[in-house]
N, C-alpha and C. Protein backbone atom coordinates (compact mmCIF):
# COMPACT_ATOMS: atom_id res chain seq x y z
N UNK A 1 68.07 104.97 79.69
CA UNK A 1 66.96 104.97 78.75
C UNK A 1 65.77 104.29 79.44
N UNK A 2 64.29 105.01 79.62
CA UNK A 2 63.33 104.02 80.54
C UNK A 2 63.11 103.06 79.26
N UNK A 3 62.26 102.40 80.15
CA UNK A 3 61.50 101.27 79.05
C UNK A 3 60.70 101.41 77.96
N UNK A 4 59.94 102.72 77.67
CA UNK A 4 59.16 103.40 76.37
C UNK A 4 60.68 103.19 75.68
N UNK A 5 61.31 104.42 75.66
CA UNK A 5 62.15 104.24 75.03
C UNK A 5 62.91 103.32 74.42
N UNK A 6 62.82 101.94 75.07
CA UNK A 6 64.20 101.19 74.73
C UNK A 6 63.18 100.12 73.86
N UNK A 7 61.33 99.71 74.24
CA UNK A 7 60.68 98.97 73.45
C UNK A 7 60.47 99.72 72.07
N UNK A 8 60.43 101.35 71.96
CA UNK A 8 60.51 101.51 70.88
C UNK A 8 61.78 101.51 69.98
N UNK A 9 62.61 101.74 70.53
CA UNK A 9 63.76 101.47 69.43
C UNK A 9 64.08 99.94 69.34
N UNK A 10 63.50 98.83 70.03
CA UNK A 10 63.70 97.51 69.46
C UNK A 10 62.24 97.53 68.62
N UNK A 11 61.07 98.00 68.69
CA UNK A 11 60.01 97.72 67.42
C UNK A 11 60.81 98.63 66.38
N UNK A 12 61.30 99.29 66.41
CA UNK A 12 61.64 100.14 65.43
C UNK A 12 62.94 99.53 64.62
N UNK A 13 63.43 98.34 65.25
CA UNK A 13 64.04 97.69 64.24
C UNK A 13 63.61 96.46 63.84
N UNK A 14 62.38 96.09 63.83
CA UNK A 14 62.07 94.84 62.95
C UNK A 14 61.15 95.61 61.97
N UNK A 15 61.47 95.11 61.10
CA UNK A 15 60.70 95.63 58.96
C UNK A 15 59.73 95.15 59.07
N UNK A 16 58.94 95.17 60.29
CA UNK A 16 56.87 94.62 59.89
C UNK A 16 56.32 94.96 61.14
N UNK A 17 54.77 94.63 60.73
CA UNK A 17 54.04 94.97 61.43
C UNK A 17 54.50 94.21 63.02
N UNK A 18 54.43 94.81 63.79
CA UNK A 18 54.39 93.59 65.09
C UNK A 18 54.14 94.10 66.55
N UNK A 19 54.96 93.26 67.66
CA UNK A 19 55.23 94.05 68.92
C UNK A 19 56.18 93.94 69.92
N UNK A 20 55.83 93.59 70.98
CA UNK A 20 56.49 91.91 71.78
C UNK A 20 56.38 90.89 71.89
N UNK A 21 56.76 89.95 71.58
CA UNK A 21 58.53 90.09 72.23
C UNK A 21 59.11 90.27 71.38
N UNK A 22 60.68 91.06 71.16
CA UNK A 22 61.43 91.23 70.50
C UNK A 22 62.46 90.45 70.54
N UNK A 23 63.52 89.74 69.87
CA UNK A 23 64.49 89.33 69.90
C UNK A 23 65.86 89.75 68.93
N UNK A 24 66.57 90.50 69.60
CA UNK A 24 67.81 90.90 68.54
C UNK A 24 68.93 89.85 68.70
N UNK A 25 68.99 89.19 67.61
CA UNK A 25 70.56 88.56 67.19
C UNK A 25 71.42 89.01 66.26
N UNK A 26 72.66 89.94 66.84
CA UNK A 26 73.56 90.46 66.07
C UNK A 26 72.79 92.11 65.43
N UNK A 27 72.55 92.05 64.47
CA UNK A 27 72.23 93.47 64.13
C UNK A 27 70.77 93.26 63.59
N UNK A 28 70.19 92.13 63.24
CA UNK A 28 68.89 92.13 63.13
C UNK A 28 67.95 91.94 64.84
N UNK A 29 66.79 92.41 64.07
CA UNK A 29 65.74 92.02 64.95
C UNK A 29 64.38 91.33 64.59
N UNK A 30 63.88 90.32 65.52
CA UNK A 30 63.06 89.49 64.96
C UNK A 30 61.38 89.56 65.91
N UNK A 31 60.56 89.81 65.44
CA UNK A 31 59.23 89.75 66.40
C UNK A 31 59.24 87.83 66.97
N UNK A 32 59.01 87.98 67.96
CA UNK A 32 58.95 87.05 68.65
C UNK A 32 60.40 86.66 69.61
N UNK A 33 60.21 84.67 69.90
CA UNK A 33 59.33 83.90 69.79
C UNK A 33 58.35 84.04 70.84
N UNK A 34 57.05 83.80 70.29
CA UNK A 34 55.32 83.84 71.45
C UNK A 34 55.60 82.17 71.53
N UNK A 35 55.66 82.46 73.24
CA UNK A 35 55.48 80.85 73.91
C UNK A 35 54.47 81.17 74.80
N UNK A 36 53.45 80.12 75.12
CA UNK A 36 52.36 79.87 75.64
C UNK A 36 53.03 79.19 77.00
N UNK A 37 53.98 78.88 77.54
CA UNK A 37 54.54 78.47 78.60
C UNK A 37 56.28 78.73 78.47
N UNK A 38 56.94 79.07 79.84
CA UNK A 38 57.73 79.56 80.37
C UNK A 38 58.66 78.01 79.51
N UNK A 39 59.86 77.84 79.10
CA UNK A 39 60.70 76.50 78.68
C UNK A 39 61.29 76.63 79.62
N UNK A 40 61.83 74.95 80.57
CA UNK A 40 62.85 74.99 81.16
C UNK A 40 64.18 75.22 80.95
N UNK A 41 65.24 75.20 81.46
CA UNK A 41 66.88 75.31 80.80
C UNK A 41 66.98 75.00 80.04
N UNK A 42 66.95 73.33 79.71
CA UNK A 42 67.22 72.57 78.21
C UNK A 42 66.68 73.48 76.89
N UNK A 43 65.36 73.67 77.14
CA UNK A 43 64.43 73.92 76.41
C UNK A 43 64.47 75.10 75.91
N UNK A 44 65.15 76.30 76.64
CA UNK A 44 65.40 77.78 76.48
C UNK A 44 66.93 77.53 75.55
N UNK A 45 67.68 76.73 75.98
CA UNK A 45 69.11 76.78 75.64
C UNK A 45 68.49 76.30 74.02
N UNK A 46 68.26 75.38 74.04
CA UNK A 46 67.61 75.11 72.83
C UNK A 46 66.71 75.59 71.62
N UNK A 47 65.93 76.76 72.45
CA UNK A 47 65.48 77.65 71.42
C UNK A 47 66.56 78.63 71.24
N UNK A 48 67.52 78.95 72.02
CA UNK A 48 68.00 79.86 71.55
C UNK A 48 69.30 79.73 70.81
N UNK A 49 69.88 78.36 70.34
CA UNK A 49 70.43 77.77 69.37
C UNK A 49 69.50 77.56 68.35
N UNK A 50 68.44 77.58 68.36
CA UNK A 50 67.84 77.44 66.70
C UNK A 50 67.55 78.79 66.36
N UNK A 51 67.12 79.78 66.72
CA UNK A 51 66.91 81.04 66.77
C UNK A 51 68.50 81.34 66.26
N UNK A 52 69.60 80.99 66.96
CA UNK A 52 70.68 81.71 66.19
C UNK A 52 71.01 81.07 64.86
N UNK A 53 70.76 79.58 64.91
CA UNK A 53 70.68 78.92 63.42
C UNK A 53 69.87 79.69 62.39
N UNK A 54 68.94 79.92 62.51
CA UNK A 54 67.95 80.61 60.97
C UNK A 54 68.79 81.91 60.78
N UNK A 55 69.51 82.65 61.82
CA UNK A 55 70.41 84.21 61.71
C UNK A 55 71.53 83.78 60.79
N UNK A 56 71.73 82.44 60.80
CA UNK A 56 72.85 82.32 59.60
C UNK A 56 72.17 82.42 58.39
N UNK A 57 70.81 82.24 58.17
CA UNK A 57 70.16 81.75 56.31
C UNK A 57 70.42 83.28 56.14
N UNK A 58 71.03 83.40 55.25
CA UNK A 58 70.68 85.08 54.86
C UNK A 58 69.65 85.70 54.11
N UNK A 59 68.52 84.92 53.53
CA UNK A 59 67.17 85.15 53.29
C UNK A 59 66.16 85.00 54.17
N UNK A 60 66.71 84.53 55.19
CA UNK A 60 65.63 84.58 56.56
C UNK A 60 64.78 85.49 57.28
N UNK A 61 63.51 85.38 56.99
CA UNK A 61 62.82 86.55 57.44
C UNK A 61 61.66 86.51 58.49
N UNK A 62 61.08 84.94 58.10
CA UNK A 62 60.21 85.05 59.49
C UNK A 62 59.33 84.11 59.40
N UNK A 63 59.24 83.15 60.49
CA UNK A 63 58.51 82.15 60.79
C UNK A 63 56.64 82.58 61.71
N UNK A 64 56.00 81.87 61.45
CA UNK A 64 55.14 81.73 61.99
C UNK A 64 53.76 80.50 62.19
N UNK A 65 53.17 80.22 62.96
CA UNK A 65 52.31 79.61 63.40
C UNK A 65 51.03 79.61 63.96
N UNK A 66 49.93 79.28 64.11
CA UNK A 66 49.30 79.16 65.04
C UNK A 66 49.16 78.52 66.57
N UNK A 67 48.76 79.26 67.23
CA UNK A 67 49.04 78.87 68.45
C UNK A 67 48.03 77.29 69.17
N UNK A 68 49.19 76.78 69.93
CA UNK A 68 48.92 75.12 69.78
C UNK A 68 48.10 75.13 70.89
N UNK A 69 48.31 76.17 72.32
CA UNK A 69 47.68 75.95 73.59
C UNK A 69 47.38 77.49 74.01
N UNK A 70 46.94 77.07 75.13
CA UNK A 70 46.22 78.42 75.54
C UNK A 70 47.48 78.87 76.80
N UNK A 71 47.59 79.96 77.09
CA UNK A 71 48.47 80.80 77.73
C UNK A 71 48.95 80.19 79.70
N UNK A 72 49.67 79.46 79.35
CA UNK A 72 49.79 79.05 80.99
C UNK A 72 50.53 80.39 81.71
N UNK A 73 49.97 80.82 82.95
CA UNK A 73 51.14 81.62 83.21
C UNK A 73 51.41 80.95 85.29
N UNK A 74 51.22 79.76 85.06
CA UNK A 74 51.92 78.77 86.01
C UNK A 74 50.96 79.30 87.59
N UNK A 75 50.00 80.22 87.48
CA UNK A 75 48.78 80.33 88.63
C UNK A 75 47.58 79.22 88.46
């Protein structure tokens, strides 16, 4: 499957408006998370234990924020 293909069938499973990044846990899919900098190990392992925590609320639908910093991309 190229990559058209495979970003549209992951937008095509989150229920709203959105784009990338996508994240699927289990059979849902969630827009996001938008990070403004790359997390180290700790920090990745760690989002991605809370990210599977909210997949347990079963009314869970979607967090959001404004953005705290401007876009490092480490150049």
């Amino acid at each position: 499957m190229d990559l058209r293909a495979r970003t549209a069938e992951a937008v095509a499973g989150v229920d709203a408006p959105g784009g990338t990044p996508i994240t699927r846990i289990g059979q849902t899919a969630y827009f996001g998370p938008v990070l403004t900098s790359v997390p180290d190990v700790d920090e990745s392992v760690r989002l991605w234990h809370a990210l599977n925590s909210l997949e347990t609320i079963p009314g869970f639908a979607s967090i959001a924020t404004h953005r705290r910093d401007t876009l490092h991309t480490g150049r």
